[in-house]
N, C-alpha and C. Protein backbone atom coordinates (compact mmCIF):
# COMPACT_ATOMS: atom_id res chain seq x y z
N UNK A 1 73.11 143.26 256.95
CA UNK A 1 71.97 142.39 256.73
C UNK A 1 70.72 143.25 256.58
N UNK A 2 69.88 142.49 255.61
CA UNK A 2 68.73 143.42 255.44
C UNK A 2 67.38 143.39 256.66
N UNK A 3 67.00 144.52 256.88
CA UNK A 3 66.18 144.11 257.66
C UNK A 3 65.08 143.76 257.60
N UNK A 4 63.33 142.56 258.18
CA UNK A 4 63.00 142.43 257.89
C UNK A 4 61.61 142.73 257.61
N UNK A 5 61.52 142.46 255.99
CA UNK A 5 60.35 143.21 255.43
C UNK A 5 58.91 142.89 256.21
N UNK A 6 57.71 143.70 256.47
CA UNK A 6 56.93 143.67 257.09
C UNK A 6 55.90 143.48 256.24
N UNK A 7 54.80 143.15 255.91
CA UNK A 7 53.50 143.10 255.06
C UNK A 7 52.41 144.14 255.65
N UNK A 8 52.10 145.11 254.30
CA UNK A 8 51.21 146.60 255.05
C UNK A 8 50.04 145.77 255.98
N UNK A 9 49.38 146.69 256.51
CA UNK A 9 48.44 146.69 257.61
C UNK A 9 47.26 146.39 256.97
N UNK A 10 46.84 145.19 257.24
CA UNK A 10 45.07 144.82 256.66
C UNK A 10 44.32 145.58 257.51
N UNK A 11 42.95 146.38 256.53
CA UNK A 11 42.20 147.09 257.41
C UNK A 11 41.00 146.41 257.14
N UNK A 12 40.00 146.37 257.98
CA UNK A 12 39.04 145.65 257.82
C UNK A 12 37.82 146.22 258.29
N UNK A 13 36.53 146.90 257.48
CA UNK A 13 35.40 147.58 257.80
C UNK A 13 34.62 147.34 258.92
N UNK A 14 34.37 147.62 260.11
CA UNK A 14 33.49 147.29 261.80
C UNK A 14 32.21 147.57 260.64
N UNK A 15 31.76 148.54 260.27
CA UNK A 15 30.73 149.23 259.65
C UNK A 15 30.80 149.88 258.46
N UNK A 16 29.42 150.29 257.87
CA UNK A 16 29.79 151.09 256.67
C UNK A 16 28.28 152.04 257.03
N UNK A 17 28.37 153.06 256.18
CA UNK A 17 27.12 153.62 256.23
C UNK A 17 26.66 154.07 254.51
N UNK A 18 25.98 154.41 254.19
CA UNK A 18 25.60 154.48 252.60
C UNK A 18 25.61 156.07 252.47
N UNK A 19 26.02 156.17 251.60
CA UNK A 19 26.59 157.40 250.94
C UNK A 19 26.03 157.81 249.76
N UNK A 20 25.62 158.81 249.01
CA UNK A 20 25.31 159.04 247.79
C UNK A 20 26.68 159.54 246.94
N UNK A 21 26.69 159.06 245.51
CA UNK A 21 27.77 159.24 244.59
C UNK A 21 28.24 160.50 244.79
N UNK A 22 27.34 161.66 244.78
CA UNK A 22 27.71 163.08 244.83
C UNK A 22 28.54 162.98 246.25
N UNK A 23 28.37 162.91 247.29
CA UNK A 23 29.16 163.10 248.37
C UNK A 23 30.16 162.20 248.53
N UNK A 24 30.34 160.64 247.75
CA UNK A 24 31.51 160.31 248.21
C UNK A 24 32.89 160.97 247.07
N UNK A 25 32.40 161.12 246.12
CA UNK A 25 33.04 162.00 245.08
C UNK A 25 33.92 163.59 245.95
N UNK A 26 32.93 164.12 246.51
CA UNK A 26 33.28 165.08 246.80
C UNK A 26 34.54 164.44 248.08
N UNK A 27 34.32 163.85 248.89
CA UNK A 27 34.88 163.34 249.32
C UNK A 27 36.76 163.39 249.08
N UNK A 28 36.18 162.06 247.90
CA UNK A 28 37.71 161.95 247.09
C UNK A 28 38.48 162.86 246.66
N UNK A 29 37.67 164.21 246.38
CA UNK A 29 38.13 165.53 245.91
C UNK A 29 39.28 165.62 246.88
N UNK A 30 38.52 166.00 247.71
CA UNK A 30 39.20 167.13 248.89
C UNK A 30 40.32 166.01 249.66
N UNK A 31 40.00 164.74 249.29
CA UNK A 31 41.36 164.10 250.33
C UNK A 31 42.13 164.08 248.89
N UNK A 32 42.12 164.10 247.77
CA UNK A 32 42.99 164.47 246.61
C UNK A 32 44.03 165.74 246.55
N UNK A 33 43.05 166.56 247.15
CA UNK A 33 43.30 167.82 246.64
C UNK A 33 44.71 168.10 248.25
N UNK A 34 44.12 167.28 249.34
CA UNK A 34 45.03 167.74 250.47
C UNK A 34 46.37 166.50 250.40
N UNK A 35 46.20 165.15 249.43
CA UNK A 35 47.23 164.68 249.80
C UNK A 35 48.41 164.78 248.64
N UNK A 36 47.66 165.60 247.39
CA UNK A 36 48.71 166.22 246.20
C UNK A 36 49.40 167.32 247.15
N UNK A 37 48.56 168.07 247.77
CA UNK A 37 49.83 169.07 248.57
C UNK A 37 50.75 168.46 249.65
N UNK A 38 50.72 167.92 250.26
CA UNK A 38 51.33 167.23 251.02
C UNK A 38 52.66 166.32 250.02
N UNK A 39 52.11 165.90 248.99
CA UNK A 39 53.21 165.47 248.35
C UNK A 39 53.80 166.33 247.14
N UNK A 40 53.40 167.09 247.00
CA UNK A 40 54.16 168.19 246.47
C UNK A 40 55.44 168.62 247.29
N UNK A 41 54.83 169.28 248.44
CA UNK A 41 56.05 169.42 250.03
C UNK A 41 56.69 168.81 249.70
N UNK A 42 56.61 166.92 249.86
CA UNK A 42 57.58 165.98 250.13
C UNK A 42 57.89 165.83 249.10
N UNK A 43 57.38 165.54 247.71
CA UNK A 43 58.34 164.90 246.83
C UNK A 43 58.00 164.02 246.43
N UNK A 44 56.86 163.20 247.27
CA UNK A 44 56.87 161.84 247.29
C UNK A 44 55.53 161.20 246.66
N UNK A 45 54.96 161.59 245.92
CA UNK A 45 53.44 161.47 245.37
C UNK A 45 53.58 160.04 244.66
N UNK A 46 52.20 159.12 245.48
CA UNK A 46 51.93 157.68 244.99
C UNK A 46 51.66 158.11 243.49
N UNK A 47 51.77 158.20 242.46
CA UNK A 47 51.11 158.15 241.70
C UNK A 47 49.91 157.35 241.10
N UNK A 48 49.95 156.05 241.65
CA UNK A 48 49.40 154.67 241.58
C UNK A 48 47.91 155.09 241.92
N UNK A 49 48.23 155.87 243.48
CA UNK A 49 47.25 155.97 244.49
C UNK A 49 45.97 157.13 243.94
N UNK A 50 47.21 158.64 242.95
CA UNK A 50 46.25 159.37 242.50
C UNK A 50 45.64 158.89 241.97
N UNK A 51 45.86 158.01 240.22
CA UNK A 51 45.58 157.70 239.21
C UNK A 51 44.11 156.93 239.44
N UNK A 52 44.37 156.03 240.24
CA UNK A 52 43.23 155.08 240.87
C UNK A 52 42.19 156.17 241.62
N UNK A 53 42.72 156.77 242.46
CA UNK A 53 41.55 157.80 242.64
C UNK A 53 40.57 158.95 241.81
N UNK A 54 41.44 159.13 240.91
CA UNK A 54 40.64 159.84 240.08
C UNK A 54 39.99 159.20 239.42
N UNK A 55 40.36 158.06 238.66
CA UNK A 55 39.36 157.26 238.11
C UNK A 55 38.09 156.69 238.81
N UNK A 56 38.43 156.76 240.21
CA UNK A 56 36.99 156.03 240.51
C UNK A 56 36.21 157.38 240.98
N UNK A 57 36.63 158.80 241.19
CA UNK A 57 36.17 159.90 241.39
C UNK A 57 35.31 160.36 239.72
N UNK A 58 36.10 160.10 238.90
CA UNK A 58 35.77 160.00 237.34
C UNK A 58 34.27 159.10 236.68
N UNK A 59 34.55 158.03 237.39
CA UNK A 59 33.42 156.89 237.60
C UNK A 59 32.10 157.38 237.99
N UNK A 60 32.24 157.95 239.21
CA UNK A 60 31.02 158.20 240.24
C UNK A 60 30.70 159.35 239.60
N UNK A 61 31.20 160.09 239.11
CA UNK A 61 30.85 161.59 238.43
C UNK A 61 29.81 160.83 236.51
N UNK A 62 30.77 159.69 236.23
CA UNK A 62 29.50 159.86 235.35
C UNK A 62 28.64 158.83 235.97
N UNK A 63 28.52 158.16 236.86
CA UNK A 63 27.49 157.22 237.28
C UNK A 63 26.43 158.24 237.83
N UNK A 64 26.66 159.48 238.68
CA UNK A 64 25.73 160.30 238.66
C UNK A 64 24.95 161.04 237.23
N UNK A 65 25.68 161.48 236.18
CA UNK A 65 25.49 162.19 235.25
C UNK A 65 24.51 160.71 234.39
N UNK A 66 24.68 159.62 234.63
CA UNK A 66 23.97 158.54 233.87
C UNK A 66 22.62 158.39 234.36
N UNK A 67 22.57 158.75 235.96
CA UNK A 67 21.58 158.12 236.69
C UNK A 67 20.14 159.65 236.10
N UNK A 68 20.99 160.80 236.06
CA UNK A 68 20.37 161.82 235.97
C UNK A 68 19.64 162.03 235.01
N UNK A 69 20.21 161.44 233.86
CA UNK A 69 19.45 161.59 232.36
C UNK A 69 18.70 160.34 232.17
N UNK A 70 18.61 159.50 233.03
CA UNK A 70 17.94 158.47 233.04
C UNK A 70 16.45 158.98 233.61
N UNK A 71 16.22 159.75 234.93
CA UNK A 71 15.52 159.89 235.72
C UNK A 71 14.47 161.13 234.59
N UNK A 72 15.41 161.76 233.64
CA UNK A 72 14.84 163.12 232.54
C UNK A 72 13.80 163.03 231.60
N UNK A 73 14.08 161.00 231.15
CA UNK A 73 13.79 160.70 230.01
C UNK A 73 12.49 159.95 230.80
């Protein structure tokens, strides 16, 4: 018999604090950069999870680069 399936863990924000694009970017980097190695080791890489991360790491990189040439002109 199969055993039974569980539904993942809802997480839910107590707080937030405000961040600028440049630092949450950097952010995403480095937990990118440590959970591709980790799944390299294993084998086991979300791909779902990179793809989505880089894009919104991708995002914030030109939402800075937009805000910048805005501030030039």
């Amino acid at each position: 018999m199969d055993s039974t399936l569980s539904p993942p863990a809802r997480l839910h924000a107590l707080s937030s604090t405000p961040i600028s694009s440049k630092a949450a970017r950097a952010q995403i980097e480095s937990f990118l950069e440590d959970y591709q190695a980790r799944s390299i080791g294993a084998k086991a890489a979300d791909t779902a999870l990179v793809v989505q991360l880089d894009k919104l790491s991708t995002a914030l990189h030109e939402e800075r680069q937009r805000k910048r040439s805005e501030k030039s002109t």
